[in-house]
N, C-alpha and C. Protein backbone atom coordinates (compact mmCIF):
# COMPACT_ATOMS: atom_id res chain seq x y z
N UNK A 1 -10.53 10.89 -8.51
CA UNK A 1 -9.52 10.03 -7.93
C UNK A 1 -8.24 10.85 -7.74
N UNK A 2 -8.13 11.12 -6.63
CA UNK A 2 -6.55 11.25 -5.76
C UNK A 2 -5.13 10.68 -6.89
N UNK A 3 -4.15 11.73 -6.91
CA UNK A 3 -2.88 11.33 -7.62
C UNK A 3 -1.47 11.54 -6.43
N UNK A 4 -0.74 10.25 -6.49
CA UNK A 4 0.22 10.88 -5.19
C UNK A 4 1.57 9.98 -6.25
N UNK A 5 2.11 10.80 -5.62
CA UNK A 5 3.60 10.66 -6.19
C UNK A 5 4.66 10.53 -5.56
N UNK A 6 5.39 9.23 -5.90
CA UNK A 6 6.62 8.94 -5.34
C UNK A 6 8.10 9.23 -6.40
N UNK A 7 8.78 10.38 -5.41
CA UNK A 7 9.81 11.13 -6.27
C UNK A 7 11.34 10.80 -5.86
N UNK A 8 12.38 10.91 -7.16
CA UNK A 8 13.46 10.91 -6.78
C UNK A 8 14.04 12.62 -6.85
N UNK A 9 15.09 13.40 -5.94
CA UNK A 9 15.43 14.33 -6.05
C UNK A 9 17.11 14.04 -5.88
N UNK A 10 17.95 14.92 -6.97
CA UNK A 10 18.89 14.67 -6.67
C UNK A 10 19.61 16.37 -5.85
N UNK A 11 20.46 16.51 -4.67
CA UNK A 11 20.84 17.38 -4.39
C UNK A 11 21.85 17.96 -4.65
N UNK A 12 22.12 19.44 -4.26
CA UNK A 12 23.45 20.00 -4.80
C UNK A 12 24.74 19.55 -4.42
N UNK A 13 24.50 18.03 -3.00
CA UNK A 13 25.37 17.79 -2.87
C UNK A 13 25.99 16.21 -3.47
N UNK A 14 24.77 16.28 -4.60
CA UNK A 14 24.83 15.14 -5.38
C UNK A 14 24.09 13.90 -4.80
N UNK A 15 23.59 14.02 -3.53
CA UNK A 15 22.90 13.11 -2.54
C UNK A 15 21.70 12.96 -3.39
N UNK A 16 21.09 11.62 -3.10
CA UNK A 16 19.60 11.86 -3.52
C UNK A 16 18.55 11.71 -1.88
N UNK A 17 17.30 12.68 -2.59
CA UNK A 17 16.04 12.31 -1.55
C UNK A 17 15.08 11.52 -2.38
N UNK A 18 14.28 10.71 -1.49
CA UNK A 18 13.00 9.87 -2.26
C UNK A 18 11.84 10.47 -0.75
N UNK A 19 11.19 11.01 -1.47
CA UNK A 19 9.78 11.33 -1.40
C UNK A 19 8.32 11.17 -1.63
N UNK A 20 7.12 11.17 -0.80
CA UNK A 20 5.88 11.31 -1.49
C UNK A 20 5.12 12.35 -1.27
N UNK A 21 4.29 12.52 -2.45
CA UNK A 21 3.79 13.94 -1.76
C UNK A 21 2.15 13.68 -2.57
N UNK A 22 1.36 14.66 -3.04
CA UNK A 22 0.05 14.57 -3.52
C UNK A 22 -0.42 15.45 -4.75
N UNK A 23 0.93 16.70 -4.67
CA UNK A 23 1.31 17.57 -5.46
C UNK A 23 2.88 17.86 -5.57
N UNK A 24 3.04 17.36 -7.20
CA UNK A 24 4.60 17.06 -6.83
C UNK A 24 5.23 18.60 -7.44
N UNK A 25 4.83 19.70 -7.89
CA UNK A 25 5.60 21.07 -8.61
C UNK A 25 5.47 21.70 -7.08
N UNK A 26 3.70 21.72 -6.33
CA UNK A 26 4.00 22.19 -5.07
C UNK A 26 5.10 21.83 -3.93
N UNK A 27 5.21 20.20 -4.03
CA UNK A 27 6.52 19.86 -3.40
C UNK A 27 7.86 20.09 -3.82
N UNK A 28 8.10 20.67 -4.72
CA UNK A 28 9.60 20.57 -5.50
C UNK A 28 10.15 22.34 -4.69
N UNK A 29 8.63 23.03 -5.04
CA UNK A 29 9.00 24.47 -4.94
C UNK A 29 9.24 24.10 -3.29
N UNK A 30 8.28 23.58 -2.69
CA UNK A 30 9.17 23.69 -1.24
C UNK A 30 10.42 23.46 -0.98
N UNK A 31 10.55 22.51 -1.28
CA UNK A 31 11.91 21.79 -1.35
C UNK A 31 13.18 22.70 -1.32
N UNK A 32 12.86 23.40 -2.47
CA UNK A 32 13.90 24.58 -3.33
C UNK A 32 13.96 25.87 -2.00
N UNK A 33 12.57 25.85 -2.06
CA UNK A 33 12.55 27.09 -0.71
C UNK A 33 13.31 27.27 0.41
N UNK A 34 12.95 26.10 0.76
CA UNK A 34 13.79 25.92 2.05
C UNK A 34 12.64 26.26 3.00
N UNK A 35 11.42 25.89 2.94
CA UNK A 35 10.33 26.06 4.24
C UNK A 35 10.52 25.55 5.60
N UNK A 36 11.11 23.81 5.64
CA UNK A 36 11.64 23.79 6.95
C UNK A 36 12.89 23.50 6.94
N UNK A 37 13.35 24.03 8.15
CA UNK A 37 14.94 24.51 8.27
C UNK A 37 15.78 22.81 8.90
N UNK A 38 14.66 22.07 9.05
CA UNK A 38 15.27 20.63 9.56
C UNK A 38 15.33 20.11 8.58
N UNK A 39 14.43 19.96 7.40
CA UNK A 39 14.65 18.96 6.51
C UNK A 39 15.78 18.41 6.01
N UNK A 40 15.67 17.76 5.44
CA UNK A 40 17.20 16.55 4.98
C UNK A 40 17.84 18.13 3.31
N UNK A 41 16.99 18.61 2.78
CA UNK A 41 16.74 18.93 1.54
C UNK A 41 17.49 20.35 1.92
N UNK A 42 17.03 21.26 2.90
CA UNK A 42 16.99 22.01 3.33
C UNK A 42 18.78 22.66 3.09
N UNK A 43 20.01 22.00 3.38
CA UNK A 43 21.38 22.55 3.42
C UNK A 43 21.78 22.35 1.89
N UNK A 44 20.61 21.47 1.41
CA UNK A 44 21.52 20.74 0.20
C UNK A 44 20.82 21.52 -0.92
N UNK A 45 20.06 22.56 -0.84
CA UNK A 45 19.54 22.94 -2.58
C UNK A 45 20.36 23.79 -3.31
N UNK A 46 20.25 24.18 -4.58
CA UNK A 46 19.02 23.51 -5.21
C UNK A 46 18.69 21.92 -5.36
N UNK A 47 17.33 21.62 -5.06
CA UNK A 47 17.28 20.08 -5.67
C UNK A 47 16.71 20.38 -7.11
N UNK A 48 16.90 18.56 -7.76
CA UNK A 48 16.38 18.62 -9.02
C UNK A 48 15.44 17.60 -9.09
N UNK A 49 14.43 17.49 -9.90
CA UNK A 49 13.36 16.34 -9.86
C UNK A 49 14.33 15.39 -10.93
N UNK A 50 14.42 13.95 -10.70
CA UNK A 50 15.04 12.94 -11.36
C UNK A 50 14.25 11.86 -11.58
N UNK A 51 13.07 11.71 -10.63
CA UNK A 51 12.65 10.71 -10.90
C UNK A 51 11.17 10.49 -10.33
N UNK A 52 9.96 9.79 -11.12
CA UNK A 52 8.86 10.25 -10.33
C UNK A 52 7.81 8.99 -10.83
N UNK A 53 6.94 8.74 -9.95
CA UNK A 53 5.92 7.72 -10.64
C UNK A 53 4.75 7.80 -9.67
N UNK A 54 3.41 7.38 -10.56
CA UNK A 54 2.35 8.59 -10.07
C UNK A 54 1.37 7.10 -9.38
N UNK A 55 0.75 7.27 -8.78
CA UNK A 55 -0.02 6.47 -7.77
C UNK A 55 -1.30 6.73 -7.27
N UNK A 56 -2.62 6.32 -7.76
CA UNK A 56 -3.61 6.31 -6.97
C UNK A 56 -4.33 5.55 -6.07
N UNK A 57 -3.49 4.72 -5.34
CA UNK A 57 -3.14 4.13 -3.80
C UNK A 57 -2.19 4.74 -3.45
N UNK A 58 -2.64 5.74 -1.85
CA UNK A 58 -1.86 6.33 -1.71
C UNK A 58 -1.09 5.02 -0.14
N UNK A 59 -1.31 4.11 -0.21
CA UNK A 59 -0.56 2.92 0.56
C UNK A 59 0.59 2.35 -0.40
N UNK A 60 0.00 2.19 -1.40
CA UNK A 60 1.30 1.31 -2.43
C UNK A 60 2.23 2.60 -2.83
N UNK A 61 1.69 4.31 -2.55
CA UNK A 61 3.21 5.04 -2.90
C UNK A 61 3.83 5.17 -1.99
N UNK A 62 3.58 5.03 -0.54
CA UNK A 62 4.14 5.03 0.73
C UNK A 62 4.74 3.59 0.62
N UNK A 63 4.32 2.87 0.29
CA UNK A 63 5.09 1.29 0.30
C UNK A 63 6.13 1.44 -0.98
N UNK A 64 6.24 2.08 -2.10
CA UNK A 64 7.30 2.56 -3.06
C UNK A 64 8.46 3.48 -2.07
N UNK A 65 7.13 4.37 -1.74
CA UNK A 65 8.61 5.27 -1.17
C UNK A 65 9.74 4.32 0.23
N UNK A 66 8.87 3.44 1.02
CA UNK A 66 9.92 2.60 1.64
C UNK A 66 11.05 2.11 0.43
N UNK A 67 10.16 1.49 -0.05
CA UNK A 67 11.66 0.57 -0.77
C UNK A 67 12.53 1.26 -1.42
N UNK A 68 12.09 2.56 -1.83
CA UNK A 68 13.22 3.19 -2.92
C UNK A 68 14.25 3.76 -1.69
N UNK A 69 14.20 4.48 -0.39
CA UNK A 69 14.45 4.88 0.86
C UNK A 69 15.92 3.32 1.07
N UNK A 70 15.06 2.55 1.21
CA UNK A 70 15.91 1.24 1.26
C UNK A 70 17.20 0.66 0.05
N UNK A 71 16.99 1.21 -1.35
CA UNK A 71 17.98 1.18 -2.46
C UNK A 71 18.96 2.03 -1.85
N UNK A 72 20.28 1.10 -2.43
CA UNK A 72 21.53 1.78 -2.55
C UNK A 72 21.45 2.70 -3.98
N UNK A 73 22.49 4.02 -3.63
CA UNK A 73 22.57 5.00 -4.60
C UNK A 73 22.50 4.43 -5.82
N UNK A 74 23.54 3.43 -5.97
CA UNK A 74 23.60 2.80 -7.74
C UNK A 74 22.40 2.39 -8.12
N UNK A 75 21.64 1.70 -7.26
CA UNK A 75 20.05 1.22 -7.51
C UNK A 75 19.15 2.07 -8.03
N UNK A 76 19.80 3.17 -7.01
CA UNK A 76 18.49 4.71 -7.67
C UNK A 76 19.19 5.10 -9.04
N UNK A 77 19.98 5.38 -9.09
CA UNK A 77 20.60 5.72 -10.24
C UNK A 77 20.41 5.28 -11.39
N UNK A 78 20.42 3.73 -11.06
CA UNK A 78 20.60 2.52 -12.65
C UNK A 78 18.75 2.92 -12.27
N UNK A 79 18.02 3.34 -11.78
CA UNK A 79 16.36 3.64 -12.08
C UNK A 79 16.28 4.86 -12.48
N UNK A 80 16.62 5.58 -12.21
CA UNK A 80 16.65 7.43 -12.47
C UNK A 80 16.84 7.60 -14.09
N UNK A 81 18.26 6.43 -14.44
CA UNK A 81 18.66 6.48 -15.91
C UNK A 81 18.23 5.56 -17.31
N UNK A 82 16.82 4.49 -16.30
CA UNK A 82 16.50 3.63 -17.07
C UNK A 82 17.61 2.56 -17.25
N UNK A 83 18.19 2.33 -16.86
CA UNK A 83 19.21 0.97 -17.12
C UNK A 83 18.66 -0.08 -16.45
N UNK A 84 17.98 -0.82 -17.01
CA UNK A 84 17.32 -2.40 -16.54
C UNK A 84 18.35 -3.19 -16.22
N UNK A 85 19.03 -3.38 -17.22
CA UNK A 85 20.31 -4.20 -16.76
C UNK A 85 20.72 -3.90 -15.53
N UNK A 86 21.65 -3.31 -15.43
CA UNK A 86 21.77 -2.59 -13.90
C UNK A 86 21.25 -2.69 -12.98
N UNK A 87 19.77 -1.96 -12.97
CA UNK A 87 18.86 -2.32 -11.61
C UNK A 87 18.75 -3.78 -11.52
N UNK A 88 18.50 -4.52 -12.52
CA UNK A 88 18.59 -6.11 -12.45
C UNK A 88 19.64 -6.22 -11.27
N UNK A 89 21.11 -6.05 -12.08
CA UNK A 89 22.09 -6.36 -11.38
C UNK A 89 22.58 -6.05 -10.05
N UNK A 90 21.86 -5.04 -9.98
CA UNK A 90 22.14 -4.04 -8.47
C UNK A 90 20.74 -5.22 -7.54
N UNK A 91 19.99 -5.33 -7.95
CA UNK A 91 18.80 -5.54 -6.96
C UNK A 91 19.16 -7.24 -6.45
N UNK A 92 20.92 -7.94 -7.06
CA UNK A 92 20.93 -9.70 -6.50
C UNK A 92 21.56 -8.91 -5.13
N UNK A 93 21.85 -10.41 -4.76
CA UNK A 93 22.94 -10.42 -3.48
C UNK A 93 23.93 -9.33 -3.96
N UNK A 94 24.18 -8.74 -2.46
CA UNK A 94 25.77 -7.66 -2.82
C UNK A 94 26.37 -8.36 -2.77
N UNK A 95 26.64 -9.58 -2.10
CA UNK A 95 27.93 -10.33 -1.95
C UNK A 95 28.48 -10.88 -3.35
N UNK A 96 26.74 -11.33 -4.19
CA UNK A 96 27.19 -12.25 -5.17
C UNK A 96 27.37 -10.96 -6.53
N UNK A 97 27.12 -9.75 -6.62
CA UNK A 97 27.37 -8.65 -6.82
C UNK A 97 28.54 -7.63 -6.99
N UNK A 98 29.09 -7.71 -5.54
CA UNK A 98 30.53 -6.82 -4.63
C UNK A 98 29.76 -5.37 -5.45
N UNK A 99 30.77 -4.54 -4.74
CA UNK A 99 30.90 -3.37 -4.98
C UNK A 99 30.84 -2.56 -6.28
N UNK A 100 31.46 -2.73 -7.34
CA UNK A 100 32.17 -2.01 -8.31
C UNK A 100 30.83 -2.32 -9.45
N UNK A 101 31.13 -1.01 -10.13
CA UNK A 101 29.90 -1.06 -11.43
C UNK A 101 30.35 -2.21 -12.71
């Protein structure tokens, strides 16, 4: 059985990427490399691995990697650092929410 992985990376410019891949040390070293010169990853390394969860449906890690793609930074963050509370709080209405931590 197939292992695929949906990753958080944070960049040197403090940005994060969310990714999937099938081999996640082979994907990191790319990443770092700089293999393609378009990628999002590519101006911003070094990246760092922050966050990762492993999947053998490789539909439900492509359906992870949408939604995490779709979280605001604090969302990834309050997940990256384990804060339940937080992601709780981050994941209501923004309105009923606002801005501020």
């Amino acid at each position: 059985m197939k292992t695929y992985y949906v990753y958080i990376l944070e960049c040197s410019d403090a940005s994060y990427y969310v990714g999937v891949t099938s081999c996640l040390t082979k994907r990191l070293f790319e990443h770092n490399k700089g293999i393609n010169i378009l990628a999002y990853t590519y101006k911003r390394r070094p990246v760092a691995l922050k966050w990762y969860s492993e999947f053998t449906d490789v539909n439900l890690a492509i359906e992870k990697e949408k939604q995490l793609k779709g979280w605001s930074r604090r969302k990834k963050k309050a997940l990256i650092d384990k804060d339940w509370e937080k992601l709780i709080r981050f994941s209501k209405n923004h309105s009923e929410v606002g801005s501020g931590e």
